[in-house]
N, C-alpha and C. Protein backbone atom coordinates (compact mmCIF):
# COMPACT_ATOMS: atom_id res chain seq x y z
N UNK A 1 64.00 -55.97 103.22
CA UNK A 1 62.80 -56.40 102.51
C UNK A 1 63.09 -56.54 101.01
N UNK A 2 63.81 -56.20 100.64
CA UNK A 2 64.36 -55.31 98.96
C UNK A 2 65.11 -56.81 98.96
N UNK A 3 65.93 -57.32 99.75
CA UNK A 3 66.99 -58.13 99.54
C UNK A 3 66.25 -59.62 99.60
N UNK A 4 65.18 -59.56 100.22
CA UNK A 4 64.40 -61.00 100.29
C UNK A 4 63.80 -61.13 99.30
N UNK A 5 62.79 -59.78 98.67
CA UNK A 5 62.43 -59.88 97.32
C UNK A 5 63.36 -60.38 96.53
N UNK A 6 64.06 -59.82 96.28
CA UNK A 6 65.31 -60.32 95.42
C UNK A 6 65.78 -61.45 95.38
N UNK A 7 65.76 -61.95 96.28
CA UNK A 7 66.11 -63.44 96.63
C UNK A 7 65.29 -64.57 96.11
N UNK A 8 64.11 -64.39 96.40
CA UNK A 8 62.64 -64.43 95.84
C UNK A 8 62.69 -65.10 94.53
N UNK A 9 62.69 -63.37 94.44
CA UNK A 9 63.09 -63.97 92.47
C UNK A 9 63.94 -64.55 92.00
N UNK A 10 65.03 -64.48 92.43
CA UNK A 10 66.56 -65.14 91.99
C UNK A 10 65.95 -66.72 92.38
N UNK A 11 65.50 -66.74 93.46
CA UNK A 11 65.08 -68.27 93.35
C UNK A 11 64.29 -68.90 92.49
N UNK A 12 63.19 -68.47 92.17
CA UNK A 12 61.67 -68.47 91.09
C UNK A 12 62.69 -68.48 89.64
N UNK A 13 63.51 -67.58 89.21
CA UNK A 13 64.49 -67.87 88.10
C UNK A 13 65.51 -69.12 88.37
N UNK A 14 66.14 -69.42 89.40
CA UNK A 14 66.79 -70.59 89.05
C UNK A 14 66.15 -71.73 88.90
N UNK A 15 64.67 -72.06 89.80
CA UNK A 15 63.85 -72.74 89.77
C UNK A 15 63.38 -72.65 87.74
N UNK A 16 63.11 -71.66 87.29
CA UNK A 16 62.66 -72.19 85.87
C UNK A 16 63.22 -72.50 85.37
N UNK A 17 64.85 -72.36 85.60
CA UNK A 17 66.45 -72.49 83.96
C UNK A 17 66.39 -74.16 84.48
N UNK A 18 66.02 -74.49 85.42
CA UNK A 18 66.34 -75.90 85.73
C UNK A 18 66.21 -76.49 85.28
N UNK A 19 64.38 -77.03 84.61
CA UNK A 19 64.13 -77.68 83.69
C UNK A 19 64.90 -77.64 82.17
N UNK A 20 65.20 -76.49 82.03
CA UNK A 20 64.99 -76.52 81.20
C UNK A 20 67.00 -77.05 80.68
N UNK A 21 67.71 -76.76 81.41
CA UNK A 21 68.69 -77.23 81.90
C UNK A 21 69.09 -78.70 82.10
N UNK A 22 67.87 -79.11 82.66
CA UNK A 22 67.65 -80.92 82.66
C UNK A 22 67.24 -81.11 81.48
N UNK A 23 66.75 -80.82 80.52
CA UNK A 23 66.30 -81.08 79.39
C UNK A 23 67.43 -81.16 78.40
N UNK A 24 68.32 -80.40 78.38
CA UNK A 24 69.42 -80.28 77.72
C UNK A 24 70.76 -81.07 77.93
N UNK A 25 70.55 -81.76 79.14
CA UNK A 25 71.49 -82.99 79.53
C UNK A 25 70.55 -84.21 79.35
N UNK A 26 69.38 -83.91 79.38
CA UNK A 26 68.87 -85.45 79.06
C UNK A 26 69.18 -85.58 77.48
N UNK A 27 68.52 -84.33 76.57
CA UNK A 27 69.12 -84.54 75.24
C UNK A 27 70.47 -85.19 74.79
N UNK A 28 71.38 -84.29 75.74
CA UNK A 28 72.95 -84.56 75.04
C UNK A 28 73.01 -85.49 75.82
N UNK A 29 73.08 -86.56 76.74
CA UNK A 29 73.24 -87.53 76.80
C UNK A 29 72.18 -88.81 75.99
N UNK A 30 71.23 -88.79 75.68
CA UNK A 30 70.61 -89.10 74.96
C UNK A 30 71.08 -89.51 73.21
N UNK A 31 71.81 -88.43 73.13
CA UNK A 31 72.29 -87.77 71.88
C UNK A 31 73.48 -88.51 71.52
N UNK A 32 74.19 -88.40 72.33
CA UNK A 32 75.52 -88.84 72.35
C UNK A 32 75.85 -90.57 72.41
N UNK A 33 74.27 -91.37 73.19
CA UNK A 33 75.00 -92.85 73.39
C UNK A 33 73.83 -93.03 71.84
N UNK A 34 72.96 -92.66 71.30
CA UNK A 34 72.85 -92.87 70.01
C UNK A 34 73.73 -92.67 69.14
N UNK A 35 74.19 -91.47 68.77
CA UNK A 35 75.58 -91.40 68.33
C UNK A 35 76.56 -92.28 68.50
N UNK A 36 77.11 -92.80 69.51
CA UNK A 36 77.95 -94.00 69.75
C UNK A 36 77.34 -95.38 69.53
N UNK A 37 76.22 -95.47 69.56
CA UNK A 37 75.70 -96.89 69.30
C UNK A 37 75.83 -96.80 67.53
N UNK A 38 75.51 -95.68 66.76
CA UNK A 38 75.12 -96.02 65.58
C UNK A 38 76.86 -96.01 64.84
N UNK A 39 77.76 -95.49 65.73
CA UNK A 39 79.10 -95.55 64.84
C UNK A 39 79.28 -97.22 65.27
N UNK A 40 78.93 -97.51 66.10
CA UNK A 40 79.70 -98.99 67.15
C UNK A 40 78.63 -99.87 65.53
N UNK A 41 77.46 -99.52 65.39
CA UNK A 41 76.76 -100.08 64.37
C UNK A 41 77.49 -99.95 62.90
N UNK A 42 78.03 -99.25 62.82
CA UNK A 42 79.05 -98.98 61.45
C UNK A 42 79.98 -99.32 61.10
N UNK A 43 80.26 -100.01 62.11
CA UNK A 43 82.04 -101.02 62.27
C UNK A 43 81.68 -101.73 61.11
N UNK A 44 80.62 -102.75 61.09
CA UNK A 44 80.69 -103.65 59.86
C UNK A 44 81.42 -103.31 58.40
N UNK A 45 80.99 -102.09 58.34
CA UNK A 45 80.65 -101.38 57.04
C UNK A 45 81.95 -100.78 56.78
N UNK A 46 82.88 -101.00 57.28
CA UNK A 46 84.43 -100.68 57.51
C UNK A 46 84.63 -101.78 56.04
N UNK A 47 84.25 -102.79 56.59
CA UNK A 47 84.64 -103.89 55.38
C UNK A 47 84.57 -103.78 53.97
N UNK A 48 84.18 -102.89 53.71
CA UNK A 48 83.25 -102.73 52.13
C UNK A 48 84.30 -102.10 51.72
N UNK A 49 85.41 -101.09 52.45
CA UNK A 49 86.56 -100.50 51.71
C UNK A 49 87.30 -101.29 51.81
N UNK A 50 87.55 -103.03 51.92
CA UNK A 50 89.03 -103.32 52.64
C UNK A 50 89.75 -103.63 50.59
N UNK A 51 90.33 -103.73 50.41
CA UNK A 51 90.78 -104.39 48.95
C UNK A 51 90.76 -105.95 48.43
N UNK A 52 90.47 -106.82 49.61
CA UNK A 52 89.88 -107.98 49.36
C UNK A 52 88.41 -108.23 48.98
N UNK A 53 87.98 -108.79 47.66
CA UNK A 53 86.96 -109.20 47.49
C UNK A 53 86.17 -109.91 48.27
N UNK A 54 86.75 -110.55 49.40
CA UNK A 54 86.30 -111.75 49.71
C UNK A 54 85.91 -111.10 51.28
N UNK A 55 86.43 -110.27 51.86
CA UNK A 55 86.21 -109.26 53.20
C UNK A 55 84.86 -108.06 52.72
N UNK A 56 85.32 -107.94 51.47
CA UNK A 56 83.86 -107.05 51.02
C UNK A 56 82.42 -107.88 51.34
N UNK A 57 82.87 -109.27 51.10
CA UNK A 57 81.27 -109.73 50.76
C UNK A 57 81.62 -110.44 52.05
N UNK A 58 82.35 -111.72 52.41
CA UNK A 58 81.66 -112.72 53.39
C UNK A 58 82.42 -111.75 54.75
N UNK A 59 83.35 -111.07 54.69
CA UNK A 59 83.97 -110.18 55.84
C UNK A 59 82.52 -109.08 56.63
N UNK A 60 81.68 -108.60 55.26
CA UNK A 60 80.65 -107.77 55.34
C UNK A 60 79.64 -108.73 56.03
N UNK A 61 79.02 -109.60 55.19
CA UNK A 61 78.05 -110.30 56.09
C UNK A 61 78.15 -110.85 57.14
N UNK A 62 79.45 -111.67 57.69
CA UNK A 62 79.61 -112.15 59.13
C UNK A 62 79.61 -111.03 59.91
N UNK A 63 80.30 -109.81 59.78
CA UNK A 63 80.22 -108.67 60.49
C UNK A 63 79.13 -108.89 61.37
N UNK A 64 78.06 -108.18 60.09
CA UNK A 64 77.01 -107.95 60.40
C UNK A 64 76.30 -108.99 61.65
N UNK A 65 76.45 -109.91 61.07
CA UNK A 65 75.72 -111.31 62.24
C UNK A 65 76.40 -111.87 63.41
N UNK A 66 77.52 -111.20 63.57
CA UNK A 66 77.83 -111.06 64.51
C UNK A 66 77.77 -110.06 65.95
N UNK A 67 78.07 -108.90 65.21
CA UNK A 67 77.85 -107.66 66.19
C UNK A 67 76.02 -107.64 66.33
N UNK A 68 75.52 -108.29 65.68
CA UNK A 68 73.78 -108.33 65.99
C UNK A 68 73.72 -109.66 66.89
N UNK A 69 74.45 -110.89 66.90
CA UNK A 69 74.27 -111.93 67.97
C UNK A 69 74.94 -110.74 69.29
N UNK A 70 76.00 -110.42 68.99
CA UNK A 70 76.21 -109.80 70.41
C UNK A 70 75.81 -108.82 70.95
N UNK A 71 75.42 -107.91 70.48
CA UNK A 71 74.42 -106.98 71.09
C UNK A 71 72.95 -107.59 71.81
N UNK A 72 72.63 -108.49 70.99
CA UNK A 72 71.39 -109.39 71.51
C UNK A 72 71.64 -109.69 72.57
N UNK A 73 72.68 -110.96 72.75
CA UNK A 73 72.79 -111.72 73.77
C UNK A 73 73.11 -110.72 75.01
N UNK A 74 74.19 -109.89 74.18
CA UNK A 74 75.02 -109.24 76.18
C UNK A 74 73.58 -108.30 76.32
N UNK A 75 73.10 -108.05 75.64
CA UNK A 75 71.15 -107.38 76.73
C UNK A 75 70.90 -108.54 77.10
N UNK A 76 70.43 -109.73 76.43
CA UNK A 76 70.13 -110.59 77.73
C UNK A 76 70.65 -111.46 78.90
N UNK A 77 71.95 -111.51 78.19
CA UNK A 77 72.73 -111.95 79.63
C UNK A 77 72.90 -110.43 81.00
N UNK A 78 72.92 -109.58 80.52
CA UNK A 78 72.87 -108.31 81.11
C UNK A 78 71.28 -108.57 82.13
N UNK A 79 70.08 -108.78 81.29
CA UNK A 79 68.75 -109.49 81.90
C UNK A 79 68.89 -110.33 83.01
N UNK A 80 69.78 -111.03 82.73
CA UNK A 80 70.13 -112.60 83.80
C UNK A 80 70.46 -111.68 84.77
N UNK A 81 70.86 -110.64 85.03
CA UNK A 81 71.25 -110.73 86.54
C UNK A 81 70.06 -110.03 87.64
N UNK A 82 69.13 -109.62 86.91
CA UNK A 82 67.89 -109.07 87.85
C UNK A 82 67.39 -110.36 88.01
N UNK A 83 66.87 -111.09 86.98
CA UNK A 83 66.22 -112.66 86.87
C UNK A 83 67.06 -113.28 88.27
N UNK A 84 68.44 -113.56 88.05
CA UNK A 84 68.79 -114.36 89.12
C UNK A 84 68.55 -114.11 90.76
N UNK A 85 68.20 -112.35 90.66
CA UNK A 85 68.02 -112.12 91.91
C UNK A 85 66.21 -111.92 92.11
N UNK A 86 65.50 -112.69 91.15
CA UNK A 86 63.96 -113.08 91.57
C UNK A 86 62.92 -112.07 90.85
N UNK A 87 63.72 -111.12 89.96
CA UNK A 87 62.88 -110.24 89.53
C UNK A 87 61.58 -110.95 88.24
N UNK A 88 60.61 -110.56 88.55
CA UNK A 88 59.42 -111.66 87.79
C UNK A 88 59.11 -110.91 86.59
N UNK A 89 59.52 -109.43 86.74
CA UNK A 89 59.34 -108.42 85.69
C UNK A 89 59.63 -108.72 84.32
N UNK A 90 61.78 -109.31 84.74
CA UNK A 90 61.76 -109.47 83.52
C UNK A 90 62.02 -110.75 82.73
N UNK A 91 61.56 -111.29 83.71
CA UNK A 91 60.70 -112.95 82.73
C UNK A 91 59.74 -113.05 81.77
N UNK A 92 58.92 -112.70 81.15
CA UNK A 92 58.19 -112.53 79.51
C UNK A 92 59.63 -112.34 78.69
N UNK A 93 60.08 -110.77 79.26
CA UNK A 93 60.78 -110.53 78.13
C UNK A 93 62.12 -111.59 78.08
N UNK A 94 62.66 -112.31 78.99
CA UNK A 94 63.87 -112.87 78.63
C UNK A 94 63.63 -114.15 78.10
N UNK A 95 62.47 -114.55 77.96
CA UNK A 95 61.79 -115.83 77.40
C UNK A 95 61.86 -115.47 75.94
N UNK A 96 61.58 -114.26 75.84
CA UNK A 96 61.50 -113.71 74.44
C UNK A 96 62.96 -113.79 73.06
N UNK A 97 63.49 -113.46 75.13
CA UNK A 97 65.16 -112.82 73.75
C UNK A 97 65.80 -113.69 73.98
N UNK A 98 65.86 -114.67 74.54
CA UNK A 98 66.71 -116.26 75.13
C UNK A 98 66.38 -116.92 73.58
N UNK A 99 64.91 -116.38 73.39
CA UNK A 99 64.90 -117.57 72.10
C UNK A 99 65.17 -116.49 71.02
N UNK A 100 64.94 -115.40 70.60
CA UNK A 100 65.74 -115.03 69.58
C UNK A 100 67.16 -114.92 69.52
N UNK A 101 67.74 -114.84 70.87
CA UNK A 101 69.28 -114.79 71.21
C UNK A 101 69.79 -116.45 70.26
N UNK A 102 68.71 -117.35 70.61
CA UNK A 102 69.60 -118.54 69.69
C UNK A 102 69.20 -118.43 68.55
N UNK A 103 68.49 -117.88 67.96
CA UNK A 103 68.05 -117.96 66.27
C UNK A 103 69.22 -116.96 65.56
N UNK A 104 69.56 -115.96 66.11
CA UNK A 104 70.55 -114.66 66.08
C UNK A 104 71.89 -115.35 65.63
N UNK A 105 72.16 -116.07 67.04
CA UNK A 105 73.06 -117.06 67.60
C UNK A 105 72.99 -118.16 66.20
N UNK A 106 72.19 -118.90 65.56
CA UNK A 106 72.80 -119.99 64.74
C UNK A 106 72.55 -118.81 63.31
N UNK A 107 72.20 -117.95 63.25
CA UNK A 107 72.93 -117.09 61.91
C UNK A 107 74.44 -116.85 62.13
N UNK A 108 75.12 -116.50 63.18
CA UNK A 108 76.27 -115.92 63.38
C UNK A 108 76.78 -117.25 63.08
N UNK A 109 76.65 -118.29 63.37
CA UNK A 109 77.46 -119.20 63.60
C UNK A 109 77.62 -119.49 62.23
N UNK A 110 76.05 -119.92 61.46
CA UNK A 110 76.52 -120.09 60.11
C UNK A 110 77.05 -119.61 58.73
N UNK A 111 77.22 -118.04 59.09
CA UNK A 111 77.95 -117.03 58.20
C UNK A 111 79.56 -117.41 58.74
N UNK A 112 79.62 -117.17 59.79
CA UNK A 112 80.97 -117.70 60.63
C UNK A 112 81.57 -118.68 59.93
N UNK A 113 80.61 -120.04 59.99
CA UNK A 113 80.98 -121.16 58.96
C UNK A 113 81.64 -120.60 57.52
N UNK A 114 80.64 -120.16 57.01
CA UNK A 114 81.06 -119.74 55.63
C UNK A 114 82.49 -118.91 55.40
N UNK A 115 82.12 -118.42 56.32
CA UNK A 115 83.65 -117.22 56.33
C UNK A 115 85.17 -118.13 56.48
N UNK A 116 84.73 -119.05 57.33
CA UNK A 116 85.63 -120.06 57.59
C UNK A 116 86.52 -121.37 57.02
N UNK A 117 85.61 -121.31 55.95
CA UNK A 117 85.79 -122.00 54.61
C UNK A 117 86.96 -121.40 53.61
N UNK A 118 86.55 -119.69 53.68
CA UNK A 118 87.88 -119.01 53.25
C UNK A 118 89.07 -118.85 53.86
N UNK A 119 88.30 -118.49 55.57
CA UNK A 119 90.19 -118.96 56.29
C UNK A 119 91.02 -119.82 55.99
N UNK A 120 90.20 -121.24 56.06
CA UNK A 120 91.43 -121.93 55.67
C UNK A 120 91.70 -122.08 54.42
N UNK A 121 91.57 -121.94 53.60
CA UNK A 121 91.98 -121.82 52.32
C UNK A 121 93.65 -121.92 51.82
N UNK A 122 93.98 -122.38 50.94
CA UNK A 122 95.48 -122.68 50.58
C UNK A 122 95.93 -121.56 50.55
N UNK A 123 97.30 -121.14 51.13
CA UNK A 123 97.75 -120.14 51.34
C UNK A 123 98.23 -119.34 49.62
N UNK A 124 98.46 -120.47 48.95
CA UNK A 124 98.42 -119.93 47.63
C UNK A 124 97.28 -118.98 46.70
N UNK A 125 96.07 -119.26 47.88
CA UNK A 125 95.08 -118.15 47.13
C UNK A 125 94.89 -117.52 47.79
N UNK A 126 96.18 -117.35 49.01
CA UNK A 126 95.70 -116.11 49.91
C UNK A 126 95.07 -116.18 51.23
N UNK A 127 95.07 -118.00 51.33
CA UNK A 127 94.66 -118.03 52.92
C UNK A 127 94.89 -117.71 54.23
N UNK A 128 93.97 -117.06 54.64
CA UNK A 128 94.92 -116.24 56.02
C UNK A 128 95.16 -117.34 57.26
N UNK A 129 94.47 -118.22 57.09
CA UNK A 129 95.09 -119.71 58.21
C UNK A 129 96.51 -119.88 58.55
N UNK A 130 97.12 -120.17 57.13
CA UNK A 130 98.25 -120.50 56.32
C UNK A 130 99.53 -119.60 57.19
N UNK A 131 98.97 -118.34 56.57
CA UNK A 131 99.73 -117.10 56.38
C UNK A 131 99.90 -116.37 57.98
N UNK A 132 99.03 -117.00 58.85
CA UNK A 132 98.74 -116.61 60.37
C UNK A 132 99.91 -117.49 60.72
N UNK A 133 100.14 -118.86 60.70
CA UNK A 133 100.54 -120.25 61.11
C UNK A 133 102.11 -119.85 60.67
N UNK A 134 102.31 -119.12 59.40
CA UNK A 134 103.67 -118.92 59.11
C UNK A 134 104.24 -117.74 59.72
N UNK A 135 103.58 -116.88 59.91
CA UNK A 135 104.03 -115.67 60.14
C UNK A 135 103.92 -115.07 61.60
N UNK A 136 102.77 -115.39 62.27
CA UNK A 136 102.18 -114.92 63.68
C UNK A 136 101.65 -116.02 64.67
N UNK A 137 101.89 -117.16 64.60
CA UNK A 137 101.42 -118.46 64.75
C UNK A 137 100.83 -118.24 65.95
N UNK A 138 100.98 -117.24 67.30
CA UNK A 138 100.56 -117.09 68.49
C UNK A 138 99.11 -116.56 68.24
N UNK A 139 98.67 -115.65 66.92
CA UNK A 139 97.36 -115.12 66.57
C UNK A 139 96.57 -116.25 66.09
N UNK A 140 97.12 -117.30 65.65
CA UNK A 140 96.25 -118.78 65.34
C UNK A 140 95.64 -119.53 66.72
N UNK A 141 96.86 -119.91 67.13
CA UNK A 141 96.86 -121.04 68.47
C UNK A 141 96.61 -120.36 69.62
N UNK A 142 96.16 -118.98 69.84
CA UNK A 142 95.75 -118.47 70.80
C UNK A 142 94.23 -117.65 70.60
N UNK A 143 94.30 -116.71 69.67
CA UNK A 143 92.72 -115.82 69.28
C UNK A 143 92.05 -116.88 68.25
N UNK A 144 92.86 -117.65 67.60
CA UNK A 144 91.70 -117.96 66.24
C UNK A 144 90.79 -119.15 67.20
N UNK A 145 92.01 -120.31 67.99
CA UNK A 145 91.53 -121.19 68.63
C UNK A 145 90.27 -121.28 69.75
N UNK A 146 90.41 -119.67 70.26
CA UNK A 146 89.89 -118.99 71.45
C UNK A 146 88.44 -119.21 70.63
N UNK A 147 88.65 -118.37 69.41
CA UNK A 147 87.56 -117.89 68.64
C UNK A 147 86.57 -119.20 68.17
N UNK A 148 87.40 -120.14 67.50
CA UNK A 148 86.55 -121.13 66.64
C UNK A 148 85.67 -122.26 67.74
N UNK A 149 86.07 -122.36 68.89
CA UNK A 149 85.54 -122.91 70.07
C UNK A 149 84.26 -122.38 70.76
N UNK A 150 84.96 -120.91 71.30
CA UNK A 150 84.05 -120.30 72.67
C UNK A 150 82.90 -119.86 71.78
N UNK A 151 82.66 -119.51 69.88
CA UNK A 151 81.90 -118.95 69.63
C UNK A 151 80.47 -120.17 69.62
N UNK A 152 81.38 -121.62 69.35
CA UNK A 152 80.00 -122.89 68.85
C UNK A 152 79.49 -123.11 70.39
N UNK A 153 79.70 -122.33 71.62
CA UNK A 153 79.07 -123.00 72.93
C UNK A 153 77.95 -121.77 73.29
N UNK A 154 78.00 -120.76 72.47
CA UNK A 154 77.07 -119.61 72.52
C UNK A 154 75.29 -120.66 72.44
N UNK A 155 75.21 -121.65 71.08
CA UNK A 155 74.28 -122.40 70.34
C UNK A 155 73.73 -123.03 71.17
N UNK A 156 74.34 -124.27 72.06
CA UNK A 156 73.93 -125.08 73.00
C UNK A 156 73.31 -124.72 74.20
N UNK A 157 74.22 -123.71 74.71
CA UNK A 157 73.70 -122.79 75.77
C UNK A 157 72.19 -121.97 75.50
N UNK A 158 72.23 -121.49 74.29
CA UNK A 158 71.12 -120.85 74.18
C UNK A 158 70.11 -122.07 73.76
N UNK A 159 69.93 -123.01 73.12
CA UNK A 159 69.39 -123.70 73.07
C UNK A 159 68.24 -124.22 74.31
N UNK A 160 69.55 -124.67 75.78
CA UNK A 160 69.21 -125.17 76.57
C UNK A 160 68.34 -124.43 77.89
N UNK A 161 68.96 -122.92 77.16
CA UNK A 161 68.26 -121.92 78.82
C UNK A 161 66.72 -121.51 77.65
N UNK A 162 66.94 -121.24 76.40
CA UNK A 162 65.11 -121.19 76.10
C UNK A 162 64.10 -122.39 76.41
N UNK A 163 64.98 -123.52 76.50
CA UNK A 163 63.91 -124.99 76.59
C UNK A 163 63.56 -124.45 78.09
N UNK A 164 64.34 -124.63 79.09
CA UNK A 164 64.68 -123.85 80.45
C UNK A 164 63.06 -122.52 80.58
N UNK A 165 63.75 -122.16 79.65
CA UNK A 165 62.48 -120.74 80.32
C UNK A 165 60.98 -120.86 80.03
N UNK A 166 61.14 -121.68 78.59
CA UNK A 166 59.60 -121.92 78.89
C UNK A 166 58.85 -123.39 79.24
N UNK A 167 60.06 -124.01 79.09
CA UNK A 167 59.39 -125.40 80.03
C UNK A 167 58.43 -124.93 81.46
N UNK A 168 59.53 -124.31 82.26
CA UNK A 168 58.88 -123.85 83.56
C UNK A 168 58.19 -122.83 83.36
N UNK A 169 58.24 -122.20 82.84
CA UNK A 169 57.34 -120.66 82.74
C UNK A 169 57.28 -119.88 83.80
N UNK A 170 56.24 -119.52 84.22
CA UNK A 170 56.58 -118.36 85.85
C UNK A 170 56.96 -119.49 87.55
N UNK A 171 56.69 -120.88 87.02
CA UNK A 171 57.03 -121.65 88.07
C UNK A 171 58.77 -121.90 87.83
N UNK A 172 59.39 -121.07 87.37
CA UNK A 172 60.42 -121.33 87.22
C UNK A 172 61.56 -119.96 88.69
N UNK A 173 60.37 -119.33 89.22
CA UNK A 173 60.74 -118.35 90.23
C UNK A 173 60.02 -119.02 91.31
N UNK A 174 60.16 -120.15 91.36
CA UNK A 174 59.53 -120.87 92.56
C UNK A 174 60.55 -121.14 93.40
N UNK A 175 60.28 -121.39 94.89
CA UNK A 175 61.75 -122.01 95.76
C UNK A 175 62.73 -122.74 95.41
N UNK A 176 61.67 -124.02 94.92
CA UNK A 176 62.01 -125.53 94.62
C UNK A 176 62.55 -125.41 93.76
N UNK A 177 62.33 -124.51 92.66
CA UNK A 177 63.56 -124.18 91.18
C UNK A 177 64.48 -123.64 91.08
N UNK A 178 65.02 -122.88 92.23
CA UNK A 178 65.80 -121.71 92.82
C UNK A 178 67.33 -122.27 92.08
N UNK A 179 67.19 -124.05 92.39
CA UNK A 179 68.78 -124.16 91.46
C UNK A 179 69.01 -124.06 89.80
N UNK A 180 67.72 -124.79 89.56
CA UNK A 180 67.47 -124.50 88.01
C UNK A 180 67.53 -122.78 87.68
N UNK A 181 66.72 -121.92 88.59
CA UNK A 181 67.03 -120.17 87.72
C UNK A 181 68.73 -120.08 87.69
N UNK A 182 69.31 -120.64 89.05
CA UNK A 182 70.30 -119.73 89.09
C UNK A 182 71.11 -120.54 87.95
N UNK A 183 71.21 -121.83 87.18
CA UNK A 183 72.29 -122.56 86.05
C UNK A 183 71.60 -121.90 85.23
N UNK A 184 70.37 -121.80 84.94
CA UNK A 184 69.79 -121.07 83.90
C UNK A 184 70.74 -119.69 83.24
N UNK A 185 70.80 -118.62 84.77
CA UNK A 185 70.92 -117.35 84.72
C UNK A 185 72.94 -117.43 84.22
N UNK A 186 73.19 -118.13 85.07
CA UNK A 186 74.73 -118.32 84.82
C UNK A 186 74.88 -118.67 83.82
N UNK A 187 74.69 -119.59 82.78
CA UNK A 187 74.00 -120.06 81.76
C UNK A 187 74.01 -118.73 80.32
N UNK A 188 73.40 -118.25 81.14
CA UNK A 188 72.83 -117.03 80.19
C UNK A 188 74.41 -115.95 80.54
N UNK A 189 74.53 -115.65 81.21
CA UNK A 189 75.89 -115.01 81.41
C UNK A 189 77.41 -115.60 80.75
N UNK A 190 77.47 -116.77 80.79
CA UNK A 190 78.47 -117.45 79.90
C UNK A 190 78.11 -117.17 78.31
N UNK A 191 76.55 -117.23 77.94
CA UNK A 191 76.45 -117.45 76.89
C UNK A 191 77.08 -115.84 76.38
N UNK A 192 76.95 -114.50 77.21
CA UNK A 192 76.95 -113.58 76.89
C UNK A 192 79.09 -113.13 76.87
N UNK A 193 79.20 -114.03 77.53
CA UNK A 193 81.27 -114.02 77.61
C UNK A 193 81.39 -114.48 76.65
N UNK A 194 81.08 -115.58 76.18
CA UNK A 194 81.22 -116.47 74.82
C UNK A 194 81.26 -115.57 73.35
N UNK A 195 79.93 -114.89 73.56
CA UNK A 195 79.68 -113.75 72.08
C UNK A 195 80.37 -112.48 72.25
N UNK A 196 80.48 -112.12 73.07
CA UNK A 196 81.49 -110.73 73.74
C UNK A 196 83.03 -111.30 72.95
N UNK A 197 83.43 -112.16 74.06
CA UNK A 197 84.78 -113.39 73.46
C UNK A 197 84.95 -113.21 72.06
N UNK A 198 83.97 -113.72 71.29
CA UNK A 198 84.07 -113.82 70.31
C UNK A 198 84.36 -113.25 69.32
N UNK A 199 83.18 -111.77 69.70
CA UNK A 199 83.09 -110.52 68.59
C UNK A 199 84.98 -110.03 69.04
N UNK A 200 85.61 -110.19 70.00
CA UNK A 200 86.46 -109.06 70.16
C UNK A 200 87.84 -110.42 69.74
N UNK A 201 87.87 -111.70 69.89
CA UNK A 201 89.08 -112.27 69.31
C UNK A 201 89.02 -112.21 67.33
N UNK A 202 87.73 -112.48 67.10
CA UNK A 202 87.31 -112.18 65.51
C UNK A 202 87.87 -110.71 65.04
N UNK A 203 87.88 -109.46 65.81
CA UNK A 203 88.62 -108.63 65.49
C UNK A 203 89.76 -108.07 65.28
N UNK A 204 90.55 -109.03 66.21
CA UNK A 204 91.62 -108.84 66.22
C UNK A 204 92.25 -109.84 65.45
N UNK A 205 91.90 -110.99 64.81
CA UNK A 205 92.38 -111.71 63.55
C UNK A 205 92.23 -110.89 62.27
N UNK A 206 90.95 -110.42 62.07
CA UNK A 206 90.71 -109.45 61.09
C UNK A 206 91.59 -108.72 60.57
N UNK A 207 91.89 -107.75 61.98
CA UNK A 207 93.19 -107.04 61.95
C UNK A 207 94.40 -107.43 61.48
N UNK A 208 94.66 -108.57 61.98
CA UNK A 208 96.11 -108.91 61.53
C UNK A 208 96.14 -109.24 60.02
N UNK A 209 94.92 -110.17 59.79
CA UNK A 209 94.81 -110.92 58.48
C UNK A 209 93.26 -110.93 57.79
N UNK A 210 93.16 -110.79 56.75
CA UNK A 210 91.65 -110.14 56.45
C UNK A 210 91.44 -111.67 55.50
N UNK A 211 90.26 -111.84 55.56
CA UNK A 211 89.93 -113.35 54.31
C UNK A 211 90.67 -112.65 52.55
């Protein structure tokens, strides 16, 4: 009888540490992908120490408009794949971010521009085009090429799946549209390889060669 009591309680106590136990893994995991999102957010800001003037300021601002097009987009291409399988839920919201994904999308592109103006630049003032082409020529004709392409098809794409989402609106989860969601959704998934692509060949030029 002594030993069931006991039991009793030992149960009634593990039963309370539980919560409170779950509470403390929801925190630290909680804790931890904020923590990692806000350093992954701090990468930009790497730039502001580099010793080039020109990485301080246009290195700093493309950063920025970039790792914000891609975080955008890969949530909504990440979206595309419930959408493609009929979910109606999250149609408002991907109507939403399809069209800020391209407004996002032609900032990146046009800081990009700007930044790009300094790449190529005469190697006599330090152009890293130049200085890639002489020295590493495989980081030109393979990441820069990768880069200056896959990033201008992010624009069109997004362009074409917001006309897409709200042309049709909720008749766009209809049978008869079933081929239009799914180029739509694929659509939206390329657009999200494209900015992914992008942010990670742009880094690794960086690396080698800074504006």
């Amino acid at each position: 009888m002594q030993d069931s009591k006991f039991q009793s309680l030992e149960s009634k106590s593990d039963a309370s540490e539980f919560p409170r136990q779950l509470d403390i893994a929801t925190v630290s995991v909680y804790g931890l992908a904020i923590l990692s999102g806000g350093l992954f957010l701090f990468l930009p800001l790497v730039n502001l120490l580099h010793p080039s003037p020109w990485q301080r300021s246009l290195g700093t601002i493309h950063s920025f408009s970039a790792l914000l097009t891609t975080v955008v987009v890969a949530y909504t291409g990440h979206l595309a794949f419930p959408l493609l399988r009929g979910s109606s839920k999250v149609l408002p919201q991907m109507r939403t971010l399809t069209f800020w994904s391209t407004v996002i999308t032609s900032l990146g592109i046009l800081t990009g521009n700007i930044a790009y103006t300094r790449y190529r630049a005469n190697i006599a003032y330090g152009g890293a085009r130049a200085w890639l082409r002489a020295n590493t020529p495989l980081v030109q004709y393979i990441f820069m090429e990768f880069h200056e392409f896959s990033c201008l098809f992010t624009l069109p794409l997004g362009v074409a799946c917001t006309w897409i989402l709200w042309h049709y609106g909720d008749s766009i989860l209809d049978k008869q549209n079933r081929p239009v969601l799914t180029a739509t959704c694929v659509a939206l998934m390329g657009m999200m390889f494209f900015a992914m692509g992008g942010l990670v060949s742009g880094l690794a030029i960086a690396k080698v060669h800074a504006l």
